[in-house]
C-alpha atoms as a PDB file:
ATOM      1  CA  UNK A   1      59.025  23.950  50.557  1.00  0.00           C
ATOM      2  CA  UNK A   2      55.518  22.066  50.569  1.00  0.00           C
ATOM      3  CA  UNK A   3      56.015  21.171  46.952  1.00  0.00           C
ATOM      4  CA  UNK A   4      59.639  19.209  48.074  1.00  0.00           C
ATOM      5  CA  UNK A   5      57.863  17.703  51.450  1.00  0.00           C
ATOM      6  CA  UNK A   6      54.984  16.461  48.725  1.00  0.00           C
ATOM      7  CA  UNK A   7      57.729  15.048  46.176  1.00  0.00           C
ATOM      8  CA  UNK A   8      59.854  13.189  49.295  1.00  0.00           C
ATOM      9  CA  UNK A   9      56.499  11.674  50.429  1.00  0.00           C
ATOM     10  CA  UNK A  10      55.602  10.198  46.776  1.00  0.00           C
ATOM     11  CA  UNK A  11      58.885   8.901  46.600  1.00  0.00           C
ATOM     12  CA  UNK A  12      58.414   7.232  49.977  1.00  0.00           C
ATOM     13  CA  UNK A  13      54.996   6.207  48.657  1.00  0.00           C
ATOM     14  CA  UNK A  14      56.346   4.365  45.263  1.00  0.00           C
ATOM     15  CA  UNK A  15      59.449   2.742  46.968  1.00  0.00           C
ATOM     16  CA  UNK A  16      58.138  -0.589  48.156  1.00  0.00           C
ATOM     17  CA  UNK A  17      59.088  -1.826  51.846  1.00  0.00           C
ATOM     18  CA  UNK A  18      61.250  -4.273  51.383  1.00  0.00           C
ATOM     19  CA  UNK A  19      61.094  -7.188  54.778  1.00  0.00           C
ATOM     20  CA  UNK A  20      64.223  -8.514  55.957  1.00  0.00           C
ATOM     21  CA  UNK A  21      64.155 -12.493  55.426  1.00  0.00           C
ATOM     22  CA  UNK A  22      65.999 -14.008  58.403  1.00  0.00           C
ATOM     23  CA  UNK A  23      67.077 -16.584  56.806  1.00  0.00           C
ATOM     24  CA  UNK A  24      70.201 -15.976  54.947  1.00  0.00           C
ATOM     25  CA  UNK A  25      70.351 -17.722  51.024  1.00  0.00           C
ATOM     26  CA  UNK A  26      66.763 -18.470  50.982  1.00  0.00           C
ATOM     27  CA  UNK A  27      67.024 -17.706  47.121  1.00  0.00           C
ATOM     28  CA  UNK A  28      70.117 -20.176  46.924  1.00  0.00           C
ATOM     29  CA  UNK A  29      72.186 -17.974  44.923  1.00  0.00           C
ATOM     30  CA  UNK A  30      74.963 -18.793  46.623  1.00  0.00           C
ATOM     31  CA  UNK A  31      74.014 -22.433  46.742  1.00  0.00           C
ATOM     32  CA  UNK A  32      73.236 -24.200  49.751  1.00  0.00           C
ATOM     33  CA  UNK A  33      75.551 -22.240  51.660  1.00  0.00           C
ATOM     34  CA  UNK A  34      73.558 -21.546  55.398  1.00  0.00           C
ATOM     35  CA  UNK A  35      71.697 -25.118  54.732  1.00  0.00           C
ATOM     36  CA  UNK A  36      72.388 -27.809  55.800  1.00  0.00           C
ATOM     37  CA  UNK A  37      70.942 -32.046  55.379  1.00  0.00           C
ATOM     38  CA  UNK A  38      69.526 -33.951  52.568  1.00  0.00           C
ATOM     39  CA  UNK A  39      69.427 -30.568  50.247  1.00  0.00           C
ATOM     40  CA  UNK A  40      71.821 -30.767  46.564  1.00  0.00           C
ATOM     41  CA  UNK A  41      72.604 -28.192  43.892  1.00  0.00           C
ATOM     42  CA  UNK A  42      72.268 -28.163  40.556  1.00  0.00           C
ATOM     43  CA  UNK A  43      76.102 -28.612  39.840  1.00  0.00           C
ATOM     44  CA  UNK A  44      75.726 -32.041  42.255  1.00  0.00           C
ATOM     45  CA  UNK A  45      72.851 -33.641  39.753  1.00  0.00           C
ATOM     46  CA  UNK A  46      75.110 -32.128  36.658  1.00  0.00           C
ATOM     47  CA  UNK A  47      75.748 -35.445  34.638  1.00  0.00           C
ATOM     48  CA  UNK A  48      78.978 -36.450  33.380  1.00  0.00           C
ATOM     49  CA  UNK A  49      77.976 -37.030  29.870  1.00  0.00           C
ATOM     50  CA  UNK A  50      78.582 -33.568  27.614  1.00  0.00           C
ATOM     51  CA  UNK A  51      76.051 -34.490  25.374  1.00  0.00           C
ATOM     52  CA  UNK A  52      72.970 -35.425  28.005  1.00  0.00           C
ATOM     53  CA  UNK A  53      70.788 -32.619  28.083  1.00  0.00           C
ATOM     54  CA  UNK A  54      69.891 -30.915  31.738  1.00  0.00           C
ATOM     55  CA  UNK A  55      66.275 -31.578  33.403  1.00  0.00           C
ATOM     56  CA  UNK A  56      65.276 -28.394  33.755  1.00  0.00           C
ATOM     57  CA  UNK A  57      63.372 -28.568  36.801  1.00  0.00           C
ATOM     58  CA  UNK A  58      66.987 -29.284  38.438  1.00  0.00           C
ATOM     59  CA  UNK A  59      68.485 -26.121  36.958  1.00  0.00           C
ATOM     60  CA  UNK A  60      68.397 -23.668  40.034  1.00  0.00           C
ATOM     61  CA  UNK A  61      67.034 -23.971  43.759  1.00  0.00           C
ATOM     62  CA  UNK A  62      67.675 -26.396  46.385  1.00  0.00           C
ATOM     63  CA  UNK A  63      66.807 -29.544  45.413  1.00  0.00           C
ATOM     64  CA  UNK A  64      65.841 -32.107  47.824  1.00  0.00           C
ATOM     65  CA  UNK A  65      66.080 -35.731  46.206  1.00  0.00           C
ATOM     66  CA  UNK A  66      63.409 -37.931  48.309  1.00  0.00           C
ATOM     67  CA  UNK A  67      64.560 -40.955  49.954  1.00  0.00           C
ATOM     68  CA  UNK A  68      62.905 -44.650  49.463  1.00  0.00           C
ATOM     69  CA  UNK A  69      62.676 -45.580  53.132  1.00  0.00           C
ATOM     70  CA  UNK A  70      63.555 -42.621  55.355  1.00  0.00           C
ATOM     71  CA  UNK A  71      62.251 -38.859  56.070  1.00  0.00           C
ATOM     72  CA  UNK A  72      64.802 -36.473  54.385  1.00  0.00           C
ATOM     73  CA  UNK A  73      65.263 -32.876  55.486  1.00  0.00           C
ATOM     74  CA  UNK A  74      67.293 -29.787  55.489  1.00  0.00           C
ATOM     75  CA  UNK A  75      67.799 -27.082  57.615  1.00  0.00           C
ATOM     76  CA  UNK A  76      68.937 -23.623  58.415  1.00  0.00           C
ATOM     77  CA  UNK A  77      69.808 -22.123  61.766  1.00  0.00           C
ATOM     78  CA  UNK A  78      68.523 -18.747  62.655  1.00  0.00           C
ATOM     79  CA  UNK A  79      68.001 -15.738  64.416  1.00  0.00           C
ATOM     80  CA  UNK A  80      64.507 -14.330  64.877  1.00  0.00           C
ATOM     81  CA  UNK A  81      64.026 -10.455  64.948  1.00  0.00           C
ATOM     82  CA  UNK A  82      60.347 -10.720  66.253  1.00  0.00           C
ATOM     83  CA  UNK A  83      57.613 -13.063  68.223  1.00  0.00           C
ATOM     84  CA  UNK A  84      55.707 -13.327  64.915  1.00  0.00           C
ATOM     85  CA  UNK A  85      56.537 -13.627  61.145  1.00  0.00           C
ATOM     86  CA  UNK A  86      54.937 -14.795  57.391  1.00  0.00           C
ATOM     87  CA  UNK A  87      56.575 -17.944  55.853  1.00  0.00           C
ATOM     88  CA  UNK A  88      56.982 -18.301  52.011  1.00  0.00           C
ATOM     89  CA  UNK A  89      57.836 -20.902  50.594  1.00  0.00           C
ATOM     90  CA  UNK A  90      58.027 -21.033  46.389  1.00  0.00           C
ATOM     91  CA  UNK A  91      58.777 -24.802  45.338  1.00  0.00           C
ATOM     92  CA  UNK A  92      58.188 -27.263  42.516  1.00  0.00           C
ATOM     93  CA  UNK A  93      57.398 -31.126  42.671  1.00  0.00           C
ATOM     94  CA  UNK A  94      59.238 -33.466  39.631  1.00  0.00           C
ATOM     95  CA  UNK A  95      56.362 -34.670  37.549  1.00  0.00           C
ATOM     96  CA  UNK A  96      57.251 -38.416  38.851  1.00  0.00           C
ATOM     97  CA  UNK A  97      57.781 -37.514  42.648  1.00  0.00           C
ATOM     98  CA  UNK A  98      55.915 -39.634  44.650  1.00  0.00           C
ATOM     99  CA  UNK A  99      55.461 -39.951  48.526  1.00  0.00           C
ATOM    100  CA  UNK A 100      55.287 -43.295  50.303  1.00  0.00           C
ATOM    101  CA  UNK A 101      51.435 -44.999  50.590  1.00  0.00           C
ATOM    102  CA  UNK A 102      52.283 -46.541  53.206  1.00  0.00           C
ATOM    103  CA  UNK A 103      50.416 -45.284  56.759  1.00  0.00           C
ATOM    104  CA  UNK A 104      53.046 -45.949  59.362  1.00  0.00           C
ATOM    105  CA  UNK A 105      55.986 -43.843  57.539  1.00  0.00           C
ATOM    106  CA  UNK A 106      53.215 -41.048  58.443  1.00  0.00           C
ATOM    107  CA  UNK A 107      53.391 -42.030  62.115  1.00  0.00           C
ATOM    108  CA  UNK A 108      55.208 -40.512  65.013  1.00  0.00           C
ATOM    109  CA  UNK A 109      56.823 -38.261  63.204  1.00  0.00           C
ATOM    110  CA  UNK A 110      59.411 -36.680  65.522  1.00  0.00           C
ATOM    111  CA  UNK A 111      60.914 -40.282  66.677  1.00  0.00           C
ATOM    112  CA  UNK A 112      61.533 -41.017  62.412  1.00  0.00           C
ATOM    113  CA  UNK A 113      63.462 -38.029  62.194  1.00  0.00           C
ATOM    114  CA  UNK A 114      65.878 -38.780  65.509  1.00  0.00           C
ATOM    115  CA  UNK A 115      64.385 -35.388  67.844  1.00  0.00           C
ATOM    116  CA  UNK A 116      62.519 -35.672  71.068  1.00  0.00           C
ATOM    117  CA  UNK A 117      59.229 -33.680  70.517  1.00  0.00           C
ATOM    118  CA  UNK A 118      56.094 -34.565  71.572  1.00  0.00           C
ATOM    119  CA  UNK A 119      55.190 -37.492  68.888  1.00  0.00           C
ATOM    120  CA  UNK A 120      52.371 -36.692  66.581  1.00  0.00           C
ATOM    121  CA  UNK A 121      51.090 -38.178  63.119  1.00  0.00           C
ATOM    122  CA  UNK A 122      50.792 -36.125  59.385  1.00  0.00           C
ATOM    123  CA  UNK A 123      48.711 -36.912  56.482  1.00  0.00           C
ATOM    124  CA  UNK A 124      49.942 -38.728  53.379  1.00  0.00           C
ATOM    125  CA  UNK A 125      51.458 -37.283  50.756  1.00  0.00           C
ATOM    126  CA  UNK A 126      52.419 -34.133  52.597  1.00  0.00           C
ATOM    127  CA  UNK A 127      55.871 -32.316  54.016  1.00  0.00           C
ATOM    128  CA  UNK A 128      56.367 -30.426  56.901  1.00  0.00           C
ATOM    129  CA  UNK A 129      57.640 -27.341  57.694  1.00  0.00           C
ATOM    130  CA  UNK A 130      59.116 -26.809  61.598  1.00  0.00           C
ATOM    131  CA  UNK A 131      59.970 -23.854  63.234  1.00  0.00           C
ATOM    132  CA  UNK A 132      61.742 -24.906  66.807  1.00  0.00           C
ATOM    133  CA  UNK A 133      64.028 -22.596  69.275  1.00  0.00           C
ATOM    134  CA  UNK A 134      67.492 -23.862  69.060  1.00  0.00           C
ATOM    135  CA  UNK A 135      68.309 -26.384  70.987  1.00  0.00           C
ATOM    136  CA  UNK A 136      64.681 -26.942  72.553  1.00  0.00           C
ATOM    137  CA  UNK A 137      62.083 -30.376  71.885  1.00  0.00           C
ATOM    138  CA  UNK A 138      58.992 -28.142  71.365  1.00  0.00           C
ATOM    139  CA  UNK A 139      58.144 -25.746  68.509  1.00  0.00           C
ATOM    140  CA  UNK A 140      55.489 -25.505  65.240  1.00  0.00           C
ATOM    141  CA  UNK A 141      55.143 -27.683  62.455  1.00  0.00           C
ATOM    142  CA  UNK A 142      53.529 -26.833  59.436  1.00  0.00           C
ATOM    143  CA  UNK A 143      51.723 -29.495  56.701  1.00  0.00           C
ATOM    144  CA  UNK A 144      52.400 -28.976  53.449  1.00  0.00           C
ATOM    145  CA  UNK A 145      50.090 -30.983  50.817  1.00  0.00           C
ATOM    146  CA  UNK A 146      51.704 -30.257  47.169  1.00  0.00           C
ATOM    147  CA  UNK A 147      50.157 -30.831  44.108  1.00  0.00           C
ATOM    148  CA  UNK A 148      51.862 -33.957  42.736  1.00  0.00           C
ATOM    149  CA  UNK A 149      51.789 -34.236  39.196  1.00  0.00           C
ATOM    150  CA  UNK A 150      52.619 -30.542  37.944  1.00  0.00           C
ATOM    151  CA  UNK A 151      56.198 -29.006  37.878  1.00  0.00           C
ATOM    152  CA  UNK A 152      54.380 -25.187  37.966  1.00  0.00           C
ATOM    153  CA  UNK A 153      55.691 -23.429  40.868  1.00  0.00           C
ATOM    154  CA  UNK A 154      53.700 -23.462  44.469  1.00  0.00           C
ATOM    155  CA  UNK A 155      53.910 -21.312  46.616  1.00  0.00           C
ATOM    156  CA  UNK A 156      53.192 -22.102  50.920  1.00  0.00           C
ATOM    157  CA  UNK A 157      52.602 -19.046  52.858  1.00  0.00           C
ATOM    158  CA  UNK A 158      51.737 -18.913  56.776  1.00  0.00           C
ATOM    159  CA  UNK A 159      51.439 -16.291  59.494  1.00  0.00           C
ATOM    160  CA  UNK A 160      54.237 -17.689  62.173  1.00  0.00           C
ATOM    161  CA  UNK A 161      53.115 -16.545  65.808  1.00  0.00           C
ATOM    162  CA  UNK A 162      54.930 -17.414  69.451  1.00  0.00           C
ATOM    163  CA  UNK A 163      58.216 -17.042  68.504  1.00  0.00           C
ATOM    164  CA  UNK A 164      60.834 -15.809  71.343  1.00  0.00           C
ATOM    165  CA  UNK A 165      62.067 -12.738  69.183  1.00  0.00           C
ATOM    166  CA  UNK A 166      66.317 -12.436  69.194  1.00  0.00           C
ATOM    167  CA  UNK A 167      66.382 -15.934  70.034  1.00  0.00           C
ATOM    168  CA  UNK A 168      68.130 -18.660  68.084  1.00  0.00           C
ATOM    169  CA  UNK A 169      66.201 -20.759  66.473  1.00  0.00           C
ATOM    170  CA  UNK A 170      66.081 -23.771  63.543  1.00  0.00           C
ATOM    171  CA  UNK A 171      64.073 -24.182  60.300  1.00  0.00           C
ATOM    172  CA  UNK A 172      63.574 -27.744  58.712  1.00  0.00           C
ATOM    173  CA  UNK A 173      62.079 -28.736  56.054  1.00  0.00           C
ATOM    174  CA  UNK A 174      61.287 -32.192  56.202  1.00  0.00           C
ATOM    175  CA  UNK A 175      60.075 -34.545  53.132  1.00  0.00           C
ATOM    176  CA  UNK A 176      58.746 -38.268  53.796  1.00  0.00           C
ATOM    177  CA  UNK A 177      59.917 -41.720  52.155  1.00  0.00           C
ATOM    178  CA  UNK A 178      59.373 -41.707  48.137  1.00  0.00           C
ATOM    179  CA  UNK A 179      61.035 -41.153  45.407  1.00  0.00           C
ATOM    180  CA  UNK A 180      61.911 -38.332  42.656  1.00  0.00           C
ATOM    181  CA  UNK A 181      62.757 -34.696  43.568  1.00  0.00           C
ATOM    182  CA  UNK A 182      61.125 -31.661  45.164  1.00  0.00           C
ATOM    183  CA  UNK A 183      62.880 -28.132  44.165  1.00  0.00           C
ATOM    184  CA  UNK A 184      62.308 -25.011  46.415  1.00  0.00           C
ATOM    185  CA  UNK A 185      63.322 -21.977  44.305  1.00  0.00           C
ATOM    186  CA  UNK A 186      62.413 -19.701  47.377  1.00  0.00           C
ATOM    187  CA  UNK A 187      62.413 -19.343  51.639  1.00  0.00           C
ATOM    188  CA  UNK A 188      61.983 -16.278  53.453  1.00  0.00           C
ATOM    189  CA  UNK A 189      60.413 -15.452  57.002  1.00  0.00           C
ATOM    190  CA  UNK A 190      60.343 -12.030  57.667  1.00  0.00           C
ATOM    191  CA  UNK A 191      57.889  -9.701  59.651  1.00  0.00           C
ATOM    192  CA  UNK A 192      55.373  -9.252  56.611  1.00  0.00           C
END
């Protein structure tokens, strides 16, 4: 009997633990289906022309084509399992995105993207990240300063804390003023 306890326990051992994202599509197989905002597919940037060859940064993900003069953003609604959580986030940056230079697009955020939270200013060249209980003005932001210049995959990762578990809540993702795209390939918040 010992030797059969001893085999179930390896097998336990070499399984990995698999966390439960909350967030439903954050690999976008199934599109942007559970998104919702600024956010395109692949199929939407497909060309017309049979001959024009695909960029193949825009070949899978959610792609999120910046905006010259406003904040885009996407985002899913959600239901928490538990008060605290990690955040990945895999994306890639077009070699020519850019973000605005300009200072006040980087000012009182919350008003430039139509919500009533407490206003508050970012650095330049970065996107955000908020995590917010349905429905409410407060919640947590994250920064998010890419590496322009490389397509490479980057991956964001943060320990999420004070969240009211079972509750419903909203993710955005939320990209300032410039211009070319920025691909995430990959969203999950789960309990490790």
């Amino acid at each position: 009997m010992k030797p059969l306890a001893f085999a179930f326990l390896a097998l336990a051992l070499a399984v990995p633990l698999h966390a439960d994202n909350w967030l439903d599509n954050g690999d976008f197989a199934t599109g942007i289906t559970h998104w919702h905002g600024d956010g395109r597919t692949p199929a939407d940037l497909t060309s017309d022309d049979p001959f024009a060859r695909p960029d193949p940064l825009l070949t899978k993900g959610l792609i999120v084509p910046l905006k010259h003069v406003a904040w885009a953003k996407v985002a899913q609604d959600f239901k928490g399992k538990i008060a605290s959580g990690v955040l990945t986030i895999t994306y890639m940056v077009a070699p020519d995105l850019t973000f605005s230079d300009k200072a006040e697009d980087y000012q009182g955020i919350p008003d430039k993207l139509g919500w009533l939270w407490q206003s508050f200013d970012t650095p330049p060249a970065a996107w955000l990240v908020f995590i917010d209980d349905f429905g409410t003005s407060k919640g947590t932001y994250y920064i998010i300063k890419p590496k322009l210049g490389s397509s490479d995959p980057q991956t964001f990762r943060a320990t999420i804390t004070g969240l009211t578990p079972l509750e419903d809540k909203t993710i955005t993702l939320a990209f300032p003023p410039g211009s070319g795209n920025l691909v995430i390939l990959h969203i999950s918040l789960s309990d490790r």
